[in-house]
Protein backbone atom coordinates (compact mmCIF):
# COMPACT_ATOMS: atom_id res chain seq x y z
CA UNK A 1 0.00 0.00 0.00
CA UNK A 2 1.28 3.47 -0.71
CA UNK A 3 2.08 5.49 2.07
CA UNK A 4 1.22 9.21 2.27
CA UNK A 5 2.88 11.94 1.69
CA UNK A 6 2.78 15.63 3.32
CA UNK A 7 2.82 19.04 2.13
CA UNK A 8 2.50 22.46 3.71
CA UNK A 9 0.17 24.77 2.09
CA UNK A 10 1.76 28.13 1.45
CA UNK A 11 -1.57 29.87 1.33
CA UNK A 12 -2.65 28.17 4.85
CA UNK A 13 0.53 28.81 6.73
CA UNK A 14 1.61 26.39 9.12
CA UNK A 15 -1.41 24.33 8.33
CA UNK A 16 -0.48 20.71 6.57
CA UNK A 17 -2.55 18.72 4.53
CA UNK A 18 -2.35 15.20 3.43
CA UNK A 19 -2.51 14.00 -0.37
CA UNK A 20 -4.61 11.05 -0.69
CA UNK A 21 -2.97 8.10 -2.01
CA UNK A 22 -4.39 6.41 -5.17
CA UNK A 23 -6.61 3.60 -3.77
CA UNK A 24 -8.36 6.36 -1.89
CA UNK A 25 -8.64 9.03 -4.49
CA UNK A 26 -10.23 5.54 -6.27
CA UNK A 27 -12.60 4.57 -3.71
CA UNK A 28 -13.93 7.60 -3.69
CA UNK A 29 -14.19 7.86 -7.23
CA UNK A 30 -15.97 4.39 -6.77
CA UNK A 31 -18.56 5.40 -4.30
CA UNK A 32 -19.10 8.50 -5.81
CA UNK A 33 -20.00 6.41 -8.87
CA UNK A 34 -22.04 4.17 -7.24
CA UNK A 35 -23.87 7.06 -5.16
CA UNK A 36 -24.32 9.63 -7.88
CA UNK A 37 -24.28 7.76 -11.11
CA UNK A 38 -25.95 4.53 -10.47
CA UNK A 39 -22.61 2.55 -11.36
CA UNK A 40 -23.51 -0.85 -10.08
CA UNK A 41 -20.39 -2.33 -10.01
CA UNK A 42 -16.45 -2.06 -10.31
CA UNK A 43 -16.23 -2.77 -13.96
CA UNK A 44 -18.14 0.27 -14.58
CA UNK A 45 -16.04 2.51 -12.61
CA UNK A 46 -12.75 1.01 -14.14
CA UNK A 47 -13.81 1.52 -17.32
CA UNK A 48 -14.89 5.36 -17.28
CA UNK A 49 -12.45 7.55 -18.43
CA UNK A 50 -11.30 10.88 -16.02
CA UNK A 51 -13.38 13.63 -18.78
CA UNK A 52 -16.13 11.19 -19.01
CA UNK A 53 -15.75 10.98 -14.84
CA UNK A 54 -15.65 14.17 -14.71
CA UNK A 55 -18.68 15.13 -17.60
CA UNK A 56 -20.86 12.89 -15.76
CA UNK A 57 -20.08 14.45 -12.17
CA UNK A 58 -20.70 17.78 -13.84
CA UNK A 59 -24.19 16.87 -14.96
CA UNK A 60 -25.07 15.56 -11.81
CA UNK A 61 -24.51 18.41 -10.28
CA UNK A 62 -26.45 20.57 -12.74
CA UNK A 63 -29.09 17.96 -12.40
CA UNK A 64 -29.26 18.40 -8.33
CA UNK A 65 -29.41 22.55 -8.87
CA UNK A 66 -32.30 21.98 -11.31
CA UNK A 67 -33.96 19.82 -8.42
CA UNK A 68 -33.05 22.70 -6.23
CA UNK A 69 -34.82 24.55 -8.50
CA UNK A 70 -37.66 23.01 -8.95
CA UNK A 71 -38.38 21.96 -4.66
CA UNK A 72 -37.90 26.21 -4.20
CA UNK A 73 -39.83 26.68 -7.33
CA UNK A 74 -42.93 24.30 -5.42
CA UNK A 75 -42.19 26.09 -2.18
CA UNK A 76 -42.90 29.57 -4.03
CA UNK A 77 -46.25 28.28 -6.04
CA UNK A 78 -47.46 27.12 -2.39
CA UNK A 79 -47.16 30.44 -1.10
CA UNK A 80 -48.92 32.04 -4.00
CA UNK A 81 -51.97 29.39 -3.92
CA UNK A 82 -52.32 30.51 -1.11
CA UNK A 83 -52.28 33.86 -1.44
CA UNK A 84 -55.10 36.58 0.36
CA UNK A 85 -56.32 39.89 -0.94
CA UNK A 86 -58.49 42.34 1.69
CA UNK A 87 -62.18 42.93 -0.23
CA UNK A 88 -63.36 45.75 2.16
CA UNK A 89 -63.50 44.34 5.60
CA UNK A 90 -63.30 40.72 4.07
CA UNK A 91 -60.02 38.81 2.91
CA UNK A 92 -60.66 36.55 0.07
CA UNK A 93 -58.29 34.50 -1.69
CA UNK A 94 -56.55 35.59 -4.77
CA UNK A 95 -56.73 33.04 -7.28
CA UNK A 96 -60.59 31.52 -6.70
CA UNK A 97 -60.05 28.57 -9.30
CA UNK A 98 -57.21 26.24 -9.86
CA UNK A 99 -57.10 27.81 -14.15
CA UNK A 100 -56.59 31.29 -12.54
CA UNK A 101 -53.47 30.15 -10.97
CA UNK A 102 -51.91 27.93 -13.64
CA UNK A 103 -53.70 27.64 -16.99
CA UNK A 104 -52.26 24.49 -18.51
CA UNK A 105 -53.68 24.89 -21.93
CA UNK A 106 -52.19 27.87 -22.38
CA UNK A 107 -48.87 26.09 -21.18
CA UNK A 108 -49.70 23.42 -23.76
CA UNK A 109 -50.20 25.38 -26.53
CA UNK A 110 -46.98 27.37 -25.86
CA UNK A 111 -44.55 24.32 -26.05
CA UNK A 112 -46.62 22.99 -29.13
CA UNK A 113 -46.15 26.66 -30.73
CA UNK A 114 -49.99 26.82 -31.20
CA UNK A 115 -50.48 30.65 -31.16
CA UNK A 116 -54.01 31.99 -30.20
CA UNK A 117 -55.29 34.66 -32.17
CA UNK A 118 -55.45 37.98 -30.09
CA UNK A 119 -57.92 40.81 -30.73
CA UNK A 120 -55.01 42.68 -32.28
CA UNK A 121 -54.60 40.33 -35.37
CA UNK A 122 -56.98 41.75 -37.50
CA UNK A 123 -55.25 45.43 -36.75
CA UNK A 124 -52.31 44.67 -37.00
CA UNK A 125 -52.65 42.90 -41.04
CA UNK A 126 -55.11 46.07 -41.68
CA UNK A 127 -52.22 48.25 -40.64
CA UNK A 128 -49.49 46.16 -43.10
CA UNK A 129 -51.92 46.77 -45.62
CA UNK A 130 -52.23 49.91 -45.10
CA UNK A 131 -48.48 50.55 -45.42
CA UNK A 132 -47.89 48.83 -48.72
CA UNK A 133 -50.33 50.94 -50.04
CA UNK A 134 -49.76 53.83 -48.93
């Protein structure tokens, strides 16, 4: 087994720190593998290469802060569902049905690009028209 070796820090002082020798630098690769990535066994970690290692950890972690996201994104919504607005002398709540908080057709048609006609259409090609001819 490899013994360790140790360096002082010339940013810490006095302080020393101890380099990890390679079986642990690998076991922690390994667990990190097993915990993060759903590696199931060693053959998996000993085949990964350090960028893919390294690619993969990266993505996990953008993958947590996009969970992060989303749990403080739910904590938010919460708060505005329940949300209370003063009516004279009365509070009542501020969104009275679920579609006034989150319309999901609307959300639906967005991601399919299916674009409802405003009001505004019809002005707006009278007012191209208008320009071409005049």
């Amino acid at each position: 087994m490899q013994e360790r070796s140790e360096a002082t820090d010339d940013h810490a002082g006095s302080r020393e720190e101890v380099e990890e020798t390679f079986n642990e630098f690998y076991e922690r690769v390994a667990m990190t593998c097993f915990r993060y990535l759903g590696f199931k066994n060693l053959d998996q970690v000993d085949n990964i290469t350090p960028y893919e290692y390294r690619l993969l950890m990266k993505s996990k972690e953008l993958e947590m802060v996009d969970e992060e996201y989303k749990i403080h994104l739910q904590a938010y919504l919460n708060m505005s569902a329940q949300a209370k607005k003063r009516a004279g002398k009365k509070v009542k709540p501020v969104y009275t049905t679920f579609n006034k908080f989150y319309n999901y057709q609307k959300s639906l048609d967005r991601v399919m690009g299916i674009k409802k006609k405003s009001k505004f259409d019809g002005l707006a090609q009278f007012i191209k028209e208008q320009k071409k001819e005049g």
